[in-house]
N, C-alpha and C. Protein backbone atom coordinates (compact mmCIF):
# COMPACT_ATOMS: atom_id res chain seq x y z
N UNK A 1 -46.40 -41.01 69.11
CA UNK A 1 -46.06 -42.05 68.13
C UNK A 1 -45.59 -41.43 66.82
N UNK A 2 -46.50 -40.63 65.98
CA UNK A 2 -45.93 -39.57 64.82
C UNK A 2 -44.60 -38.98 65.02
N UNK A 3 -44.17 -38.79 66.16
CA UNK A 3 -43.00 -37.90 66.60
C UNK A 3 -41.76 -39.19 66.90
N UNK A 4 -42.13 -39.97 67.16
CA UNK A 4 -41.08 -40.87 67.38
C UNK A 4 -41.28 -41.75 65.32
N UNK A 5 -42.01 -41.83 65.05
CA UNK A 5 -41.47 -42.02 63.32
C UNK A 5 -40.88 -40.87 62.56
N UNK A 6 -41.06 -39.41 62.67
CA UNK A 6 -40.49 -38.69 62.33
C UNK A 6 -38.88 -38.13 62.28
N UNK A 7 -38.49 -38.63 63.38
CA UNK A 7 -37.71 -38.50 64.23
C UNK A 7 -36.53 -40.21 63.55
N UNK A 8 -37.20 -40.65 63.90
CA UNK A 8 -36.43 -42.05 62.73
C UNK A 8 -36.25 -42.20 61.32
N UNK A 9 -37.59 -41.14 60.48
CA UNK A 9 -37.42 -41.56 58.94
C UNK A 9 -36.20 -40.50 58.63
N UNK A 10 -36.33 -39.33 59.54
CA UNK A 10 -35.35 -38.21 59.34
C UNK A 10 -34.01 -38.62 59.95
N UNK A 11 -33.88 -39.56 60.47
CA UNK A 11 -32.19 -39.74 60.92
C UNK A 11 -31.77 -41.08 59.89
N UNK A 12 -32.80 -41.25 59.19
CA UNK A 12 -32.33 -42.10 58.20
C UNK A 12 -32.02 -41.30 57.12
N UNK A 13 -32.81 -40.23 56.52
CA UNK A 13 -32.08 -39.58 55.09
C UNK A 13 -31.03 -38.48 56.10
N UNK A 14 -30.93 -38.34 57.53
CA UNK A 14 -29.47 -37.64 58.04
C UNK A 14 -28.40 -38.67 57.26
N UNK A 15 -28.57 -40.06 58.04
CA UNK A 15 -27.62 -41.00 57.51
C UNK A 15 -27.39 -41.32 56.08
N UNK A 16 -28.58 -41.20 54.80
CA UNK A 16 -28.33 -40.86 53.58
C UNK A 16 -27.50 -39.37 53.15
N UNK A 17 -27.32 -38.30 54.10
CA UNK A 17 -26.61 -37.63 53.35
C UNK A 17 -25.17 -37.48 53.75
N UNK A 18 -25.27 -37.86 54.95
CA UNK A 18 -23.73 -38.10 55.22
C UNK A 18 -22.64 -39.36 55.21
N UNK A 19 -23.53 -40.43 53.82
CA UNK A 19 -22.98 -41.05 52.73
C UNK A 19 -22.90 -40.00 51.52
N UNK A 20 -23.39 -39.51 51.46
CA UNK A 20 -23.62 -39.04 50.24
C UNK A 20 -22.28 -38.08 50.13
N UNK A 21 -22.17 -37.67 51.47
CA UNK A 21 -20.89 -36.40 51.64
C UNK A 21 -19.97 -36.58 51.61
N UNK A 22 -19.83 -38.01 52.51
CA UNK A 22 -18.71 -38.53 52.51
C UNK A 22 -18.11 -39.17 51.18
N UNK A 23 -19.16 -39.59 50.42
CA UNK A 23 -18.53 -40.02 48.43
C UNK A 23 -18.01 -38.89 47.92
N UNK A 24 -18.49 -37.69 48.26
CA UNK A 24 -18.23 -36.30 47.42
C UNK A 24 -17.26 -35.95 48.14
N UNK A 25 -16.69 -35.94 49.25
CA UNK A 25 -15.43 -35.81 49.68
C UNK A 25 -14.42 -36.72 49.34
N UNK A 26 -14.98 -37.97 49.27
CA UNK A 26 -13.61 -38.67 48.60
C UNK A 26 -12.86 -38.73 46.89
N UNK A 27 -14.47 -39.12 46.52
CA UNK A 27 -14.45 -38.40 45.04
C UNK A 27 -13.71 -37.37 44.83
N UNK A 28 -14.08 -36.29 45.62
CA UNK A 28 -13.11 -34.79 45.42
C UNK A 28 -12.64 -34.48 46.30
N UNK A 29 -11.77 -33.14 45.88
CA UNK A 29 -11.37 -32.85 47.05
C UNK A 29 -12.44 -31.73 48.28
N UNK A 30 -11.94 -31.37 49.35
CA UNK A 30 -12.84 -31.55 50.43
C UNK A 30 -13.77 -29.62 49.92
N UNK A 31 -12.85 -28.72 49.36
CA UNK A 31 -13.14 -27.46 48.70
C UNK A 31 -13.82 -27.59 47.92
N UNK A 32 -15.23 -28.23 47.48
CA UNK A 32 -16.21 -28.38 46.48
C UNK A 32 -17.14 -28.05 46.52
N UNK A 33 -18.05 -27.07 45.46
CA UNK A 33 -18.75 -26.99 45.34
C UNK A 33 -20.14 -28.49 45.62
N UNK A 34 -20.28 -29.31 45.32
CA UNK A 34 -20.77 -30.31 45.98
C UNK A 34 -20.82 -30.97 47.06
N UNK A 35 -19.64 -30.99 47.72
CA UNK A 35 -19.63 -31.52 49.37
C UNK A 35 -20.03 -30.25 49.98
N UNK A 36 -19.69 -28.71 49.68
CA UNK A 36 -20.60 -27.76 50.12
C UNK A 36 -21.76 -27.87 50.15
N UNK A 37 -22.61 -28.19 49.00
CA UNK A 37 -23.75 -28.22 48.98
C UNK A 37 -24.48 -29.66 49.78
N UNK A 38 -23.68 -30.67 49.82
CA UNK A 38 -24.68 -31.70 50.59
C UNK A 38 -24.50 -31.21 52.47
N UNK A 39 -23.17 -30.64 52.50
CA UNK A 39 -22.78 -30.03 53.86
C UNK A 39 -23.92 -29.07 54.16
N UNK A 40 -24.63 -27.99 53.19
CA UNK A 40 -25.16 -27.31 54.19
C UNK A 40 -26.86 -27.78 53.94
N UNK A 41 -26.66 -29.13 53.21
CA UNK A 41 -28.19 -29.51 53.32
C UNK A 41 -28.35 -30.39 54.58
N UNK A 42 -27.02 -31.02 54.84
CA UNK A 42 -27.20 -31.48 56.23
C UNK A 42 -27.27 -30.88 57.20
N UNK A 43 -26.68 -29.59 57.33
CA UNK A 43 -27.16 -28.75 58.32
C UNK A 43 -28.89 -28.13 58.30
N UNK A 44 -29.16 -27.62 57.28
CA UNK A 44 -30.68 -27.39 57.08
C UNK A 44 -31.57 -28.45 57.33
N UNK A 45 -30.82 -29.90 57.04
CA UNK A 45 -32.16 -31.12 57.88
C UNK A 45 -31.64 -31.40 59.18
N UNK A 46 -30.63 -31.11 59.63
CA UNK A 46 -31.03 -31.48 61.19
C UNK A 46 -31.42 -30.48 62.75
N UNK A 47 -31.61 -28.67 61.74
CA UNK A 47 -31.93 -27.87 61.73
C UNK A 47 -33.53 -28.11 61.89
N UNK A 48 -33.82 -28.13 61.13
CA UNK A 48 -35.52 -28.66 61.00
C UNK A 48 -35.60 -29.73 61.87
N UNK A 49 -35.02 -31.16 62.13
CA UNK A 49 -35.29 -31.84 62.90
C UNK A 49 -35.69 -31.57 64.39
N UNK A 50 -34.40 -30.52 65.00
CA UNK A 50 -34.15 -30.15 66.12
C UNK A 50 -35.71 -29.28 66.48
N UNK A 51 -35.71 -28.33 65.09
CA UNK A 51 -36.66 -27.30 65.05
C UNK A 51 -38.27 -28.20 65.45
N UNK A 52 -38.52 -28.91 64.73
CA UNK A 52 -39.83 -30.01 64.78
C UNK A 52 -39.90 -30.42 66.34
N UNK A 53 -38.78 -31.04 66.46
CA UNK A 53 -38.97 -31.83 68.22
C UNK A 53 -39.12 -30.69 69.02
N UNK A 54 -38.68 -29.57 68.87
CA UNK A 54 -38.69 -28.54 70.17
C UNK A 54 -40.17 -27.80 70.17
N UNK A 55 -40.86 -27.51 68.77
CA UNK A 55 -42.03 -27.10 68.88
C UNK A 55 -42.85 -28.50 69.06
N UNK A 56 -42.61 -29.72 68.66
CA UNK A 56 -44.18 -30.11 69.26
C UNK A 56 -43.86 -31.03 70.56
N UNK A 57 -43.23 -30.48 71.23
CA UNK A 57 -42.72 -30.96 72.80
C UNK A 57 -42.67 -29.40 73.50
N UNK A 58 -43.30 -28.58 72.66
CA UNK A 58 -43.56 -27.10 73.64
C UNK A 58 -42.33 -26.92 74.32
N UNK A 59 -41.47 -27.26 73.74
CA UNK A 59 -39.93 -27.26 73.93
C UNK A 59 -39.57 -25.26 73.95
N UNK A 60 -40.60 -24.53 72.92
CA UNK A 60 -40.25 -23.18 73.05
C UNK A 60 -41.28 -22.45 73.15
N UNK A 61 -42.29 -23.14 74.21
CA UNK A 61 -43.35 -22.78 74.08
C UNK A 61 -43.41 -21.96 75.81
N UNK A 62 -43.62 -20.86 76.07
CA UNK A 62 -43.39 -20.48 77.49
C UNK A 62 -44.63 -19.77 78.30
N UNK A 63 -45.12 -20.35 79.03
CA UNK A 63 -46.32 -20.12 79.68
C UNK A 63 -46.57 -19.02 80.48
């Protein structure tokens, strides 16, 4: 149950930042220091997401 809310509150601020990226790309142009930076925070949270589900589903866990 924890893992299935985790898993939802985090694909909701996914979906908050790729509004967020997408304003800073239109706002500017796509070479910015700012759409860089929300770009590689979206990679670092769905990084962790992936990372979370695979360890507590012993996803990399090898017996």
């Amino acid at each position: 149950m924890g893992l299935i809310v985790y898993i939802i509150f985090m694909l909701l601020v996914v979906l908050y930042i790729l509004v967020r990226l997408i304003r800073a790309i239109r706002k500017r142009n796509f070479f910015d220091l700012e759409v860089l930076i929300w770009f590689l925070v979206l990679i670092a949270v769905l990084l962790s997401i992936f990372g979370v589900v695979l360890f507590t589903t012993n996803g990399l866990l090898v017996k």
